[in-house]
PDB file of N, CA and C in Angstrom:
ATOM      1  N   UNK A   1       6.818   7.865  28.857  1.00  0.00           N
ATOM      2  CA  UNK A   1       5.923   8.834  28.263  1.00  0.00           C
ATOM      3  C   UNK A   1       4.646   8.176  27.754  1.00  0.00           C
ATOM      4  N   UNK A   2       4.837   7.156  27.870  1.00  0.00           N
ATOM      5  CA  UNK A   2       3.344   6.098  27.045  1.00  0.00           C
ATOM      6  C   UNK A   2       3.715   5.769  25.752  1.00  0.00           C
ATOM      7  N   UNK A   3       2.768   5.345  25.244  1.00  0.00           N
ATOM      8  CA  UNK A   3       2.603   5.133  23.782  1.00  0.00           C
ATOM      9  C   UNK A   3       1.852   5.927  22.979  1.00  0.00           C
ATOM     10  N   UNK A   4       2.893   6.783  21.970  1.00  0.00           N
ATOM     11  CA  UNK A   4       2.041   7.678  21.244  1.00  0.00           C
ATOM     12  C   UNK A   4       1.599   7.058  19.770  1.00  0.00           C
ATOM     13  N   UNK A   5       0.592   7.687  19.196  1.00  0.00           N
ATOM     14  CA  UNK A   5       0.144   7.416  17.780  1.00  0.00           C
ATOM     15  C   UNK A   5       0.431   8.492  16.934  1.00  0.00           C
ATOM     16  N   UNK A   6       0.793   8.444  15.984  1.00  0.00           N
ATOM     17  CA  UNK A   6       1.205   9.836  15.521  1.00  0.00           C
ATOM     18  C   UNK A   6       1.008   9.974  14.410  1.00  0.00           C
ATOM     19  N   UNK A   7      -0.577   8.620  13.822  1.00  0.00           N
ATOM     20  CA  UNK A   7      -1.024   9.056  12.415  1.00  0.00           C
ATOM     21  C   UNK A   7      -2.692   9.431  12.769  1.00  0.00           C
ATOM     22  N   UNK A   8      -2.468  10.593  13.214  1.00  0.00           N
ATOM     23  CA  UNK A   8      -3.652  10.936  13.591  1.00  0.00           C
ATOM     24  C   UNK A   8      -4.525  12.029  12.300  1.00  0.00           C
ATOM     25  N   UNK A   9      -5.250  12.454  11.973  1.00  0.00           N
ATOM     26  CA  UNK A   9      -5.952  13.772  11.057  1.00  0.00           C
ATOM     27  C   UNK A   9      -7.205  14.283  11.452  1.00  0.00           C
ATOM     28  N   UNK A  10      -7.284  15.493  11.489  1.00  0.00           N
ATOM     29  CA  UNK A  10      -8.175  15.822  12.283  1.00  0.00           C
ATOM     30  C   UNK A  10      -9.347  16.085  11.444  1.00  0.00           C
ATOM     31  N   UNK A  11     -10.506  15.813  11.946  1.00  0.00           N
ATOM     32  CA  UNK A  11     -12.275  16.237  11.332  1.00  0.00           C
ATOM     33  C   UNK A  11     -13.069  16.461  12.306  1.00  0.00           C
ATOM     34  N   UNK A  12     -13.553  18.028  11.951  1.00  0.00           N
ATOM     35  CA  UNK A  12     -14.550  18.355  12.671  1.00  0.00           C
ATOM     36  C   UNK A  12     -13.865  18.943  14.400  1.00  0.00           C
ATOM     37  N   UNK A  13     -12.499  18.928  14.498  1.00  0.00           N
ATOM     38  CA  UNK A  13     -11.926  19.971  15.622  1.00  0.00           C
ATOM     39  C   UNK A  13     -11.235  18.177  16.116  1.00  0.00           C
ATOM     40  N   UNK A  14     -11.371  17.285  15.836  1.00  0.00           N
ATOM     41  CA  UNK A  14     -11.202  16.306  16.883  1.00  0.00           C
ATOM     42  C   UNK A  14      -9.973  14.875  16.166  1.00  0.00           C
ATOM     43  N   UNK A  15      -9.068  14.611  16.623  1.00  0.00           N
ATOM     44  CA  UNK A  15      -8.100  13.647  16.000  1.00  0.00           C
ATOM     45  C   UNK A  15      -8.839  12.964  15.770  1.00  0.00           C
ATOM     46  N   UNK A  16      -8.783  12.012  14.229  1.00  0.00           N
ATOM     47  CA  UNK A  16      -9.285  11.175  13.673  1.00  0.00           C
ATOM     48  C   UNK A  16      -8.377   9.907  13.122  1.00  0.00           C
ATOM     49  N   UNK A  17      -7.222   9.187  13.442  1.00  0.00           N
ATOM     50  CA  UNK A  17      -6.492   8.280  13.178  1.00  0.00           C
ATOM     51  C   UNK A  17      -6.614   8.020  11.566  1.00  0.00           C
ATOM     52  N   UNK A  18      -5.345   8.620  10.919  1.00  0.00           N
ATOM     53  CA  UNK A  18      -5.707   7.938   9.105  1.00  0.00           C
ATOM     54  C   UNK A  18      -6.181   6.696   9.089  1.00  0.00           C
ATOM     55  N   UNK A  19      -6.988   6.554   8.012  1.00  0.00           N
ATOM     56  CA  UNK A  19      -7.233   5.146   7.478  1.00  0.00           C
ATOM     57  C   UNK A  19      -6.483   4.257   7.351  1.00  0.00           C
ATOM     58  N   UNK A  20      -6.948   3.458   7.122  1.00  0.00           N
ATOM     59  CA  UNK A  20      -5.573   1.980   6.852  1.00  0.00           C
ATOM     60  C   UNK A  20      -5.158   2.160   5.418  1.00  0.00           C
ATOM     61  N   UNK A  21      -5.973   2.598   4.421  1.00  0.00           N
ATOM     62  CA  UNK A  21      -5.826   2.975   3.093  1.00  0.00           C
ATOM     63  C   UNK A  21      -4.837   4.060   3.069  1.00  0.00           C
ATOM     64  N   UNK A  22      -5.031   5.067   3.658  1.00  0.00           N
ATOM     65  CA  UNK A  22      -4.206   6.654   3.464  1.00  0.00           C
ATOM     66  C   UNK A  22      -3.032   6.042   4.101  1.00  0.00           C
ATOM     67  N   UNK A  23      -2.463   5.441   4.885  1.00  0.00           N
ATOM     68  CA  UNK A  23      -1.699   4.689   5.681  1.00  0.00           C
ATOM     69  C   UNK A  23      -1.048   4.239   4.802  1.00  0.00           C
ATOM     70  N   UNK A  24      -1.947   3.271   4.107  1.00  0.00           N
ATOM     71  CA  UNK A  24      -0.892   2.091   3.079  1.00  0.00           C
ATOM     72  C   UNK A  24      -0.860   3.169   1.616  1.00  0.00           C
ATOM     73  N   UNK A  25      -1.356   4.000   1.311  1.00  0.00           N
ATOM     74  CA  UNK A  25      -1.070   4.969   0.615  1.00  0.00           C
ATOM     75  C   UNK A  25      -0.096   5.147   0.331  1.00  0.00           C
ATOM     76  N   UNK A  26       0.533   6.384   1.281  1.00  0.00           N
ATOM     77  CA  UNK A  26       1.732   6.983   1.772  1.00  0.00           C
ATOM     78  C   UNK A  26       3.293   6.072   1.951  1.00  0.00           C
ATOM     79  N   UNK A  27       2.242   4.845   2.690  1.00  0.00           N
ATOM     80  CA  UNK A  27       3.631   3.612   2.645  1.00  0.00           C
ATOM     81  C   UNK A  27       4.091   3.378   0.813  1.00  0.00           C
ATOM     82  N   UNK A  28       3.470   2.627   0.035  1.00  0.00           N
ATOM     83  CA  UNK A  28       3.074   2.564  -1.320  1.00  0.00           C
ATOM     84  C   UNK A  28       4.205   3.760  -1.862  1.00  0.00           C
ATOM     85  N   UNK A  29       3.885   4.876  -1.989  1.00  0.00           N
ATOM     86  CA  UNK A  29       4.588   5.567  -2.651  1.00  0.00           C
ATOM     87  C   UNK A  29       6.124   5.892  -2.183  1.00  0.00           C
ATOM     88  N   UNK A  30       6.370   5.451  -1.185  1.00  0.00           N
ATOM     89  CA  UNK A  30       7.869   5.988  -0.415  1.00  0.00           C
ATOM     90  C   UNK A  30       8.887   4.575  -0.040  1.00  0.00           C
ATOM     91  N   UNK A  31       8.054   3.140  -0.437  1.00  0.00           N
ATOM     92  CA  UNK A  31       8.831   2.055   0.180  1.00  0.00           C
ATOM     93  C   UNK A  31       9.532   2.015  -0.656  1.00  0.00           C
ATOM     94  N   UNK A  32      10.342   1.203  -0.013  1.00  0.00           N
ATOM     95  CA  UNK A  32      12.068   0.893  -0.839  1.00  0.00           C
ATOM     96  C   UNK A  32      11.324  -0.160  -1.428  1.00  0.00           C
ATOM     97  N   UNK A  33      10.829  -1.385  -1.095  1.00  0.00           N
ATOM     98  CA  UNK A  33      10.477  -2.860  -1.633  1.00  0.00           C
ATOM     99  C   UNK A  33       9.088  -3.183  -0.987  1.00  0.00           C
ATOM    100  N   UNK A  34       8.291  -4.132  -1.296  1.00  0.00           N
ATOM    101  CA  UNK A  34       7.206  -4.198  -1.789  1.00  0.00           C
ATOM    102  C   UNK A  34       6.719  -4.356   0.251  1.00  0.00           C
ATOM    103  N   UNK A  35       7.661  -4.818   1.240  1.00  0.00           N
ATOM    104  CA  UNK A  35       7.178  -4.842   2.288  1.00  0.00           C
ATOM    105  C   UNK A  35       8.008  -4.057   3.477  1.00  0.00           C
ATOM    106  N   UNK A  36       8.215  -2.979   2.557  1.00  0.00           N
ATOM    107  CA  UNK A  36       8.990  -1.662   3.868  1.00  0.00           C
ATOM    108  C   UNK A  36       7.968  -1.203   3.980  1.00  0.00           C
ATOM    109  N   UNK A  37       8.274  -0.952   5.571  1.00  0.00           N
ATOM    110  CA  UNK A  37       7.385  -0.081   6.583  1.00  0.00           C
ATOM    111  C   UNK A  37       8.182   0.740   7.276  1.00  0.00           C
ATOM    112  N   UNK A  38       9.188   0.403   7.559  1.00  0.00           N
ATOM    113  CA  UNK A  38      10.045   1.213   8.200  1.00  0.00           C
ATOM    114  C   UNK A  38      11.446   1.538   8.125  1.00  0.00           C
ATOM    115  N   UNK A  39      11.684   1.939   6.206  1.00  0.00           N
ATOM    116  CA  UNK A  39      12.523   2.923   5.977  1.00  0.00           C
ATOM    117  C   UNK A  39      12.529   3.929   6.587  1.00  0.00           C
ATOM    118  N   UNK A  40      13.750   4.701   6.225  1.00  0.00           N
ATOM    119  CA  UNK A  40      13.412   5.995   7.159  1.00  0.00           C
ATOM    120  C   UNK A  40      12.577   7.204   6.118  1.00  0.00           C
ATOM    121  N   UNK A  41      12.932   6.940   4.907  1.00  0.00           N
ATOM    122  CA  UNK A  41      11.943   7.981   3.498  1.00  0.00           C
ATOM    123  C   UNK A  41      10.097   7.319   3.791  1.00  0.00           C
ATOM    124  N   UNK A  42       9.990   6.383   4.361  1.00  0.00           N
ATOM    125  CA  UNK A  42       8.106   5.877   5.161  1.00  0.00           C
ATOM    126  C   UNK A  42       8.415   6.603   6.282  1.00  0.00           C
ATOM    127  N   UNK A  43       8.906   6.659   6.780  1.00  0.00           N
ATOM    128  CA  UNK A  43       8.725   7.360   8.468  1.00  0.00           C
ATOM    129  C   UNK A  43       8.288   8.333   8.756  1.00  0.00           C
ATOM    130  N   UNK A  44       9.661   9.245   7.389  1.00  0.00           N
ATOM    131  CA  UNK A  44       9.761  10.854   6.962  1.00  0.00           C
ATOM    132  C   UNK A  44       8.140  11.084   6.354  1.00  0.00           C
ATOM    133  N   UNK A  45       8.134  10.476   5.758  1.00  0.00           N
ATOM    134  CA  UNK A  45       6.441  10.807   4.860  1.00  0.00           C
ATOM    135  C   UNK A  45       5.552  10.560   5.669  1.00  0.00           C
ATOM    136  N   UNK A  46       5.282   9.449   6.731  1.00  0.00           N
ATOM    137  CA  UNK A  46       3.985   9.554   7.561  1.00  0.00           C
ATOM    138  C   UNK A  46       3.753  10.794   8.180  1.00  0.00           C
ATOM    139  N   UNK A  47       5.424  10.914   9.399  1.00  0.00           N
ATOM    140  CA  UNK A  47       5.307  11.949  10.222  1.00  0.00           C
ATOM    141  C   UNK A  47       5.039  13.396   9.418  1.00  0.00           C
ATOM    142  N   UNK A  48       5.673  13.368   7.655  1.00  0.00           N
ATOM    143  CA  UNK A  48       5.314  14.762   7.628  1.00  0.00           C
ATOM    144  C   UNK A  48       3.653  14.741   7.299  1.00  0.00           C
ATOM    145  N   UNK A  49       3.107  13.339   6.610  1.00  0.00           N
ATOM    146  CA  UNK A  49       1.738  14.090   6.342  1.00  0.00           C
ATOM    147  C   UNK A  49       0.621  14.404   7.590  1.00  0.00           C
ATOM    148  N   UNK A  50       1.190  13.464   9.134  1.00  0.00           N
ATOM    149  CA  UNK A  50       0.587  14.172  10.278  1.00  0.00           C
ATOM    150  C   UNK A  50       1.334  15.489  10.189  1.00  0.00           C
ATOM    151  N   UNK A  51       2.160  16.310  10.333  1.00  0.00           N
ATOM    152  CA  UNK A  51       2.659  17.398  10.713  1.00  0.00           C
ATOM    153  C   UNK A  51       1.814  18.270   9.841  1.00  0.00           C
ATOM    154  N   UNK A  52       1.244  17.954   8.326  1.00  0.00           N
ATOM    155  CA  UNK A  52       0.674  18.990   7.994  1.00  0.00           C
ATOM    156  C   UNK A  52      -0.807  19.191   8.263  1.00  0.00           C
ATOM    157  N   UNK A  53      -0.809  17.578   8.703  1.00  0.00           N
ATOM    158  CA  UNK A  53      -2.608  18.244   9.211  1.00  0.00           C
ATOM    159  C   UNK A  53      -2.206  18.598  10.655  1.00  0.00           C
ATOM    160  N   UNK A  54      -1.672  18.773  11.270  1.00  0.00           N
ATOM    161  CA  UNK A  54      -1.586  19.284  12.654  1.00  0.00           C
ATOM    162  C   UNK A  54      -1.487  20.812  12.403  1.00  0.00           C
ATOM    163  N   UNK A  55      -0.968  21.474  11.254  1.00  0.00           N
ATOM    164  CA  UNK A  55      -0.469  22.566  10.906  1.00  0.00           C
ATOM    165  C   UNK A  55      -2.179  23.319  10.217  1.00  0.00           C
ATOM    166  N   UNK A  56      -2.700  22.279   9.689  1.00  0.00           N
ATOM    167  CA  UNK A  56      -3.916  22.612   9.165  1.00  0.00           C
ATOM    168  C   UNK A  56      -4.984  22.827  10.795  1.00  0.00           C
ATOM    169  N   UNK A  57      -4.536  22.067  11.523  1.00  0.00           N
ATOM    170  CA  UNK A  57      -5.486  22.043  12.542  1.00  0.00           C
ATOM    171  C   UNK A  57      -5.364  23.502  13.176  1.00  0.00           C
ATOM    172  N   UNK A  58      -3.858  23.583  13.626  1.00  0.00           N
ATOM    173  CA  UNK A  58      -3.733  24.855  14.350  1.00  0.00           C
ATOM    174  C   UNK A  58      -3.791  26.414  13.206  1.00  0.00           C
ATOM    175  N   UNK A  59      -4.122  26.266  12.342  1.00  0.00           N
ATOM    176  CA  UNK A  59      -4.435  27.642  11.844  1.00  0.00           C
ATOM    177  C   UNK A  59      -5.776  27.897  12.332  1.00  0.00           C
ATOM    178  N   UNK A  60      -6.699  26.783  12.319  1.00  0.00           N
ATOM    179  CA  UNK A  60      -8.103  26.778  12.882  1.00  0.00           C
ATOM    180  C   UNK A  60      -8.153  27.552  14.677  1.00  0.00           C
ATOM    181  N   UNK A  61      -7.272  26.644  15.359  1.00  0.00           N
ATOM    182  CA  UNK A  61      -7.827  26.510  16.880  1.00  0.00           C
ATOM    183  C   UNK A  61      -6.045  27.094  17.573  1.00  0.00           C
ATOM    184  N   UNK A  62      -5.849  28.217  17.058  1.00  0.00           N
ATOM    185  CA  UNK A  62      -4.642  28.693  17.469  1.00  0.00           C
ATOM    186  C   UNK A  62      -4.307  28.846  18.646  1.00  0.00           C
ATOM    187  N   UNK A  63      -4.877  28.477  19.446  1.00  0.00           N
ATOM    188  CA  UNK A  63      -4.743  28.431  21.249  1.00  0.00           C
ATOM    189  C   UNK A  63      -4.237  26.860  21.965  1.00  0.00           C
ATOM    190  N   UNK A  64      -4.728  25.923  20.934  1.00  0.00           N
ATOM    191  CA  UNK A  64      -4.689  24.420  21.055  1.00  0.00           C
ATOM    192  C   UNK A  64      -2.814  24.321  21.471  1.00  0.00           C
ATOM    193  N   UNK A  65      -2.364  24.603  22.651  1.00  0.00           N
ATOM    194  CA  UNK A  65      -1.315  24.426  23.054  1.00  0.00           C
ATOM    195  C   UNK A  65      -0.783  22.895  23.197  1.00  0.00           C
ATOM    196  N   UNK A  66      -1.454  22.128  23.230  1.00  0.00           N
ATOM    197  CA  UNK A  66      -0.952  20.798  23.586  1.00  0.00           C
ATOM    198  C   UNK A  66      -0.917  20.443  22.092  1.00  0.00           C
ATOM    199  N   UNK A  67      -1.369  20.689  21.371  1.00  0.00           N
ATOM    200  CA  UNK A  67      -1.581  20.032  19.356  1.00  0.00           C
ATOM    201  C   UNK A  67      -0.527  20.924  19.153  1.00  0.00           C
ATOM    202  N   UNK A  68       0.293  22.016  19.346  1.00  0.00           N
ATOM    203  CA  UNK A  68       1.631  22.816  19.481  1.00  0.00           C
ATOM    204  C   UNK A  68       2.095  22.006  19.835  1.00  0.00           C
ATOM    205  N   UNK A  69       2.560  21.286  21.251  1.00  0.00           N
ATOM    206  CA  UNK A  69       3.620  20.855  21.456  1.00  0.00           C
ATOM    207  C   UNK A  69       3.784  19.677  20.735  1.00  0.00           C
ATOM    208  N   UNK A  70       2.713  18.266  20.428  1.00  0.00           N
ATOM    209  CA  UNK A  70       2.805  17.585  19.558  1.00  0.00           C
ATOM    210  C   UNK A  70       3.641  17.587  18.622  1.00  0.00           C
ATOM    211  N   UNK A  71       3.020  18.667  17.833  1.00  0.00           N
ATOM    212  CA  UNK A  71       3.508  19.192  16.430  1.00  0.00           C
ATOM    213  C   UNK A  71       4.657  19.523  16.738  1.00  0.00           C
ATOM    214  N   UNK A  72       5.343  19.747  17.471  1.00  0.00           N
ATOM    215  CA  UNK A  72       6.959  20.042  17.942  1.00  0.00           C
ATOM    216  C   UNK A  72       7.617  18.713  18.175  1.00  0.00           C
ATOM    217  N   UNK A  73       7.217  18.019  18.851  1.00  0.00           N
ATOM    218  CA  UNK A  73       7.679  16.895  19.003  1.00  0.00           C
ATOM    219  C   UNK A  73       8.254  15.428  17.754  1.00  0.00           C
ATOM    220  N   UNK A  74       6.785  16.164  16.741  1.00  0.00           N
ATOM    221  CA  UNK A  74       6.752  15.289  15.607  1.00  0.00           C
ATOM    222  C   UNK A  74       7.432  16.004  14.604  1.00  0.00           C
ATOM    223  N   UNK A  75       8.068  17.196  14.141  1.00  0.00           N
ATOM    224  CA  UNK A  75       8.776  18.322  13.474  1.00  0.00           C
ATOM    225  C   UNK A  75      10.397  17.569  14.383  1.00  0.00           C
ATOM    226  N   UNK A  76      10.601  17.709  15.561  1.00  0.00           N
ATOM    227  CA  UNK A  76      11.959  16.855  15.975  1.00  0.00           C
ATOM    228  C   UNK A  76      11.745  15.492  15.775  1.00  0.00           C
ATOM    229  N   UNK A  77      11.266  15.126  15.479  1.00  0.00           N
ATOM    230  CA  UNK A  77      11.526  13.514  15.925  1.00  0.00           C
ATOM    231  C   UNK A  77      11.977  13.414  13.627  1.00  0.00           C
ATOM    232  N   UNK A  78      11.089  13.865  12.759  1.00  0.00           N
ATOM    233  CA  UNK A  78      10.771  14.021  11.433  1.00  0.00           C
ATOM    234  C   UNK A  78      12.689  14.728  11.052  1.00  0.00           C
ATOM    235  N   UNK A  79      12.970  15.246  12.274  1.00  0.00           N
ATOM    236  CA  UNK A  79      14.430  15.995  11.726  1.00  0.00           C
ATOM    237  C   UNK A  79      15.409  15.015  12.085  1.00  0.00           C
ATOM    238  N   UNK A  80      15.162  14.143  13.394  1.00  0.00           N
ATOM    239  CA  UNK A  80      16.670  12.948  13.560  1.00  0.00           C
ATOM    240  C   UNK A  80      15.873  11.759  12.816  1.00  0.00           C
ATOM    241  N   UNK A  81      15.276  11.876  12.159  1.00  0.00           N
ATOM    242  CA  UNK A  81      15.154  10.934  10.928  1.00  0.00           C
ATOM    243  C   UNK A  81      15.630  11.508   9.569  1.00  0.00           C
ATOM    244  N   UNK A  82      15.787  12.699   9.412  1.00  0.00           N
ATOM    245  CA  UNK A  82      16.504  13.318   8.174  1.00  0.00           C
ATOM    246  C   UNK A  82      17.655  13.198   8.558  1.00  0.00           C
ATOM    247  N   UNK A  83      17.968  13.665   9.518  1.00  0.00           N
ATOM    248  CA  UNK A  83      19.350  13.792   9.922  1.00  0.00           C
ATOM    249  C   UNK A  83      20.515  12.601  10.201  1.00  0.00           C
ATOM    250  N   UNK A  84      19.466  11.337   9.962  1.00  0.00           N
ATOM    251  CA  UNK A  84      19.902   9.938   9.849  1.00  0.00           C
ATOM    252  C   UNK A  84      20.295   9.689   8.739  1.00  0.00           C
ATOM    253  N   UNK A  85      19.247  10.188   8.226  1.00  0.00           N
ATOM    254  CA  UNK A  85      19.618   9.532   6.195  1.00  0.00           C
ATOM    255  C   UNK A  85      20.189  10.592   6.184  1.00  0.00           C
ATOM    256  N   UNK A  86      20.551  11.506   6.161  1.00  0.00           N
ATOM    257  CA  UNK A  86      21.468  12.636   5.335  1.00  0.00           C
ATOM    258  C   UNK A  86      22.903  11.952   6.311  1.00  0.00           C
ATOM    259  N   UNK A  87      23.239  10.953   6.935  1.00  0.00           N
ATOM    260  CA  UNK A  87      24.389  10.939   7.959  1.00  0.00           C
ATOM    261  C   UNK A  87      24.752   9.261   6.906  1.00  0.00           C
ATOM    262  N   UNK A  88      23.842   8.382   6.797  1.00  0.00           N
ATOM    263  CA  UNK A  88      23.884   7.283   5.970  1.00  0.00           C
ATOM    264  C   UNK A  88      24.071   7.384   4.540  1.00  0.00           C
ATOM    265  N   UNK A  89      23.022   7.977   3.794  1.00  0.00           N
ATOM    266  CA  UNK A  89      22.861   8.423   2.339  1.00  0.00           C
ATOM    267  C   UNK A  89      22.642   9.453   1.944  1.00  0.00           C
ATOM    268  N   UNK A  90      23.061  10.189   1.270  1.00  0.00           N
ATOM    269  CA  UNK A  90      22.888  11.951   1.427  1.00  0.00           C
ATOM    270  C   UNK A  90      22.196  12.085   0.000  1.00  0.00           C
ATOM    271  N   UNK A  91      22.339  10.573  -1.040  1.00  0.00           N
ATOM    272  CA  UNK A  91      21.698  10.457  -2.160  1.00  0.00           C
ATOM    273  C   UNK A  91      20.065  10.462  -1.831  1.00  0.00           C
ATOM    274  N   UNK A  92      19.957   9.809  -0.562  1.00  0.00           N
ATOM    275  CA  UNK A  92      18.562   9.462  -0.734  1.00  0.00           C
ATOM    276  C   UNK A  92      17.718  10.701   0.432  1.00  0.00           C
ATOM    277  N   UNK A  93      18.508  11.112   1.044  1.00  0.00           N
ATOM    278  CA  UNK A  93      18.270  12.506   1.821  1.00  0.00           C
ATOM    279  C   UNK A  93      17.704  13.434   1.217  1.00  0.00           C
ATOM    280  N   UNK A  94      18.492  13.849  -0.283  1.00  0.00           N
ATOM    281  CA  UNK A  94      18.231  14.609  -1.215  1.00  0.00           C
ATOM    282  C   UNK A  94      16.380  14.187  -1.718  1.00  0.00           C
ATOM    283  N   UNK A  95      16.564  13.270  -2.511  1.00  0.00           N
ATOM    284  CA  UNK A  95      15.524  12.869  -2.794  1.00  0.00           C
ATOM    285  C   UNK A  95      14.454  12.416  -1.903  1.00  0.00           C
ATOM    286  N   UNK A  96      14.352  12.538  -0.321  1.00  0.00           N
ATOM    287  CA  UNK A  96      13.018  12.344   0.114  1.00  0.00           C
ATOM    288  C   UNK A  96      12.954  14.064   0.580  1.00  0.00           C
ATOM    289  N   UNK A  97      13.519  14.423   0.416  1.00  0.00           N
ATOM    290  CA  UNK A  97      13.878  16.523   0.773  1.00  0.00           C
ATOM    291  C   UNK A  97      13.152  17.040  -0.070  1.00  0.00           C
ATOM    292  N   UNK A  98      13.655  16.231  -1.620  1.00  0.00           N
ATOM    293  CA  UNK A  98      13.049  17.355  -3.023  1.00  0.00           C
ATOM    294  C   UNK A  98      11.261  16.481  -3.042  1.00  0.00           C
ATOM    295  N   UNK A  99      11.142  15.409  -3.166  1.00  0.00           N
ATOM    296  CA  UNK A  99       9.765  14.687  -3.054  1.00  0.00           C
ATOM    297  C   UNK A  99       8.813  15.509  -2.159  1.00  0.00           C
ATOM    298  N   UNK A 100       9.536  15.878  -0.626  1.00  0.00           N
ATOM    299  CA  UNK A 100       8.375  16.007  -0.024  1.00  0.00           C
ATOM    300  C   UNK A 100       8.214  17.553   0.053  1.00  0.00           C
ATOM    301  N   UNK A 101       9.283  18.501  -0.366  1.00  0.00           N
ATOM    302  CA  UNK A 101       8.898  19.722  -0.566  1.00  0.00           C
ATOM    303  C   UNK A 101       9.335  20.387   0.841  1.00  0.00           C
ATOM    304  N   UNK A 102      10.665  19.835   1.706  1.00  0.00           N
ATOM    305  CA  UNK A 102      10.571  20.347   2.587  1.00  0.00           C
ATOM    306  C   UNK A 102      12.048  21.299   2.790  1.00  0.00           C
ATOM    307  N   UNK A 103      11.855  22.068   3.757  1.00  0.00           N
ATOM    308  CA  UNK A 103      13.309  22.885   3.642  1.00  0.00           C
ATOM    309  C   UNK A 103      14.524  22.074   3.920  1.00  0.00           C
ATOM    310  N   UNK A 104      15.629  22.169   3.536  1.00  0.00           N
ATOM    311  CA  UNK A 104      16.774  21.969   4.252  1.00  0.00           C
ATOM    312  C   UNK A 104      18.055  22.531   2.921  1.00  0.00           C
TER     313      UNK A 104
END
């Protein structure tokens, strides 16, 4: 399938790749220890804060079928990463669930 990027945000109609700052942001507030990158509560938080600008994008350009399927792709991929930690730790499932405000 290639190589996808999937910290993208959009300005002005057009993907704009987050900053390295908003990046290390998001990492910052969700790592387990001072050099996680790839817990699964960092993963959960990148992919959801692309999912909500993808969600912000398509209220704009509601025809944008391919930024749909994306956003589908990254909504599944964001669920067998919940569905990991809720299968490992259901303590810490809880708490990246109630943090990020999402259903389950």
């Amino acid at each position: 399938m290639g190589n996808l990027c999937y910290n993208y945000r959009w300005k002005g109609g057009i993907a704009v790749p987050l900053s390295k700052s908003e990046k290390e942001a998001i990492i910052k507030q969700y790592h387990m220890h001072p050099t996680d990158t790839g817990s699964p509560e960092v993963q959960i938080a990148l992919l959801t804060s692309r999912i909500n600008q993808l969600i912000e994008h398509l209220k704009i350009h509601k025809h944008d079928e391919h930024s749909r399927r994306g956003l589908l792709k990254l909504v599944g991929q964001r669920r067998r990463h919940l569905a990991y930690l809720h299968r490992k730790d259901a303590e810490r499932y809880r708490k990246i669930v109630e943090r990020l405000g999402l259903r389950k």
